[in-house]
C-alpha atoms as a PDB file:
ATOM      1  CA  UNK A   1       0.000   0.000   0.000  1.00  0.00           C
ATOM      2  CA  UNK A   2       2.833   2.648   0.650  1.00  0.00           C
ATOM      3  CA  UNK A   3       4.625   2.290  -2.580  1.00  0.00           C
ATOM      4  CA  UNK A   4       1.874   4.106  -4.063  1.00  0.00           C
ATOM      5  CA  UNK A   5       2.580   7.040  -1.802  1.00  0.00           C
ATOM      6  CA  UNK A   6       6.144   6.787  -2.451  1.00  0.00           C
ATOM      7  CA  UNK A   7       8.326   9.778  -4.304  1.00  0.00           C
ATOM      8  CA  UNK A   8      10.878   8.530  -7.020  1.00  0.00           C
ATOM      9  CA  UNK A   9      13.131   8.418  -4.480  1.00  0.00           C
ATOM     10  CA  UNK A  10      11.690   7.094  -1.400  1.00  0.00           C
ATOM     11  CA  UNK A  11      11.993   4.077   0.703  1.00  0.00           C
ATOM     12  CA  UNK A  12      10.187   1.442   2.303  1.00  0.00           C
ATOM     13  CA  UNK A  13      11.532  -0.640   6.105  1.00  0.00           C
ATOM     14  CA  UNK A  14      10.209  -3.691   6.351  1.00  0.00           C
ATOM     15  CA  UNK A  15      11.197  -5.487   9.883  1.00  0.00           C
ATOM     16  CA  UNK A  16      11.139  -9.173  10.702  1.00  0.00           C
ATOM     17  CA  UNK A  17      12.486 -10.219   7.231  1.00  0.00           C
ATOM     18  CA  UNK A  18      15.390 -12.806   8.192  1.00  0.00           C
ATOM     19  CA  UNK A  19      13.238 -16.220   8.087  1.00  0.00           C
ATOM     20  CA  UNK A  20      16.652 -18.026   9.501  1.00  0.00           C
ATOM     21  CA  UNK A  21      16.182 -16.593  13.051  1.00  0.00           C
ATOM     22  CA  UNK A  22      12.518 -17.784  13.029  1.00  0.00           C
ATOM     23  CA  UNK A  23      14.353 -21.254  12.074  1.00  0.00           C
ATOM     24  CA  UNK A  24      16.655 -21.041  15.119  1.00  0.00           C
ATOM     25  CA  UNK A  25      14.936 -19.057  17.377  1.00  0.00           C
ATOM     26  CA  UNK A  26      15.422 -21.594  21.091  1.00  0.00           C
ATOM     27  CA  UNK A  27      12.571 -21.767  22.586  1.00  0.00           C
ATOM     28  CA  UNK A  28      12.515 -21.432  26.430  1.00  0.00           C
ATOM     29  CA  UNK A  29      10.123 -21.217  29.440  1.00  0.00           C
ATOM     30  CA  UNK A  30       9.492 -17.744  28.745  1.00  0.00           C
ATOM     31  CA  UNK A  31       8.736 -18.074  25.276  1.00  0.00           C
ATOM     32  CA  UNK A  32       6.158 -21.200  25.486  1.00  0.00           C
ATOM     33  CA  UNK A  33       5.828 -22.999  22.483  1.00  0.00           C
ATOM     34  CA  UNK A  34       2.145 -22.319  22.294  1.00  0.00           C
ATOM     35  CA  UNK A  35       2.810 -18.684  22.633  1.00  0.00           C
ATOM     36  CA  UNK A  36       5.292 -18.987  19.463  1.00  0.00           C
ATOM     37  CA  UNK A  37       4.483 -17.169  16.690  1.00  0.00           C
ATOM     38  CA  UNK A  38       5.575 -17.106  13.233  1.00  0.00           C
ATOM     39  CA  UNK A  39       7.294 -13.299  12.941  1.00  0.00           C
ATOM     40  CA  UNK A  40       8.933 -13.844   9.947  1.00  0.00           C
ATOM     41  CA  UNK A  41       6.118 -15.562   7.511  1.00  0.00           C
ATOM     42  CA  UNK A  42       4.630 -12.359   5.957  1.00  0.00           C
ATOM     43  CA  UNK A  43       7.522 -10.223   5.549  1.00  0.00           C
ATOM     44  CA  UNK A  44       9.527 -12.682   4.223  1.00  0.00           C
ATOM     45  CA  UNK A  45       7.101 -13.765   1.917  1.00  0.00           C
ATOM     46  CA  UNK A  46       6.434 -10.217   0.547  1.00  0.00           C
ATOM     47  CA  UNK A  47      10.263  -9.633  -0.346  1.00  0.00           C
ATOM     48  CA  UNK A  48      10.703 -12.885  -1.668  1.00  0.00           C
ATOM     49  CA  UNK A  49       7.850 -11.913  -3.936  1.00  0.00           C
ATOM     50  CA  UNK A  50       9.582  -8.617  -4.482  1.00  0.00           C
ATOM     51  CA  UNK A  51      12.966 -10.240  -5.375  1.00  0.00           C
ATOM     52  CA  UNK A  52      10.833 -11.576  -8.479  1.00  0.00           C
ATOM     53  CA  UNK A  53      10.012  -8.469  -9.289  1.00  0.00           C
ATOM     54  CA  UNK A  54      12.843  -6.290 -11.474  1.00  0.00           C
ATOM     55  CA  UNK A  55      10.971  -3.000 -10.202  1.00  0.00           C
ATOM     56  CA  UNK A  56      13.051  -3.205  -6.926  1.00  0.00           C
ATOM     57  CA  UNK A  57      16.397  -2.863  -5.478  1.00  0.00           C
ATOM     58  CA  UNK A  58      15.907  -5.064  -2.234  1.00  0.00           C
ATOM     59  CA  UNK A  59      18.496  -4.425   0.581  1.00  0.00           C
ATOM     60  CA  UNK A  60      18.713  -7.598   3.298  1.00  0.00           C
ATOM     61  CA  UNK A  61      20.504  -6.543   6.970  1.00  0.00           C
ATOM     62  CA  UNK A  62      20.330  -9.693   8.641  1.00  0.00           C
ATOM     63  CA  UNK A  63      22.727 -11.007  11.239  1.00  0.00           C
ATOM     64  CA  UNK A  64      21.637 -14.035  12.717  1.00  0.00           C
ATOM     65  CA  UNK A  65      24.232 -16.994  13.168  1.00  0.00           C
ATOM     66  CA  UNK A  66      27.156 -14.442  12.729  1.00  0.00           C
ATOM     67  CA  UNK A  67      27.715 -13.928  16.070  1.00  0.00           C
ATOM     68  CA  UNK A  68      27.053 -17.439  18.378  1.00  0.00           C
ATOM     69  CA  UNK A  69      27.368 -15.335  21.561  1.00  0.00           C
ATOM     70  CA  UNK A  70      25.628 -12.705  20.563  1.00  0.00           C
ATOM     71  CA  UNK A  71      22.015 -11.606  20.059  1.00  0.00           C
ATOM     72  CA  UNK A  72      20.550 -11.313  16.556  1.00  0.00           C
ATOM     73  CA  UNK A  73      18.062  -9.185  15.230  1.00  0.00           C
ATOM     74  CA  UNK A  74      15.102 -10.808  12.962  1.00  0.00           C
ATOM     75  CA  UNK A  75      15.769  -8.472   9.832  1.00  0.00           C
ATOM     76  CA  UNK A  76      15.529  -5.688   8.175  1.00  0.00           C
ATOM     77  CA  UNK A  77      14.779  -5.307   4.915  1.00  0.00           C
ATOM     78  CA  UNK A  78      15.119  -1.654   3.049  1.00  0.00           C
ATOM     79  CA  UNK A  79      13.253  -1.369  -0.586  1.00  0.00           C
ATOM     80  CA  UNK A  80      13.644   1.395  -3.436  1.00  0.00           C
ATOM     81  CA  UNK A  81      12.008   1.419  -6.381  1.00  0.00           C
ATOM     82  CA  UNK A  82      14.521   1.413  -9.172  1.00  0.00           C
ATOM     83  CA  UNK A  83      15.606   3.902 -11.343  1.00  0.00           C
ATOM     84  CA  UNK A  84      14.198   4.202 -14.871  1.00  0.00           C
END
């Protein structure tokens, strides 16, 4: 819905984009496994769709797994329309 608000030159954040934390993600007594949710499913989804689509540079930030001791984030994703 916001591309179509967009400026030539705008951009779009998408958050929650890295489907390889959801993969990982440990699963404790404060995170119940009934209480688990899939975070990752839609956004994922919608840049994997995007990545199909040649109107869009697509920018991943994802760090899970490169630090073992460290927390990770679950993604950001940054998307420009490109250039004609």
């Amino acid at each position: 819905m916001y591309s179509k608000l967009l400026s030539p030159n705008g951009i779009i954040s998408i958050h929650d984009t890295d489907e390889s934390f959801e993969k990982e993600l440990i699963v404790t007594d404060e995170i119940k496994k009934d209480d688990h949710q899939e975070i990752t499913n839609g956004p994922s989804k919608l840049v994997k769709e995007l990545s199909d689509d040649s109107g869009w540079e697509i920018f991943n930030f994802f760090n899970n797994g490169i630090f073992k001791t460290k927390p990770a984030s679950t993604g950001l994703t940054i998307l420009q329309r490109c250039k004609k």
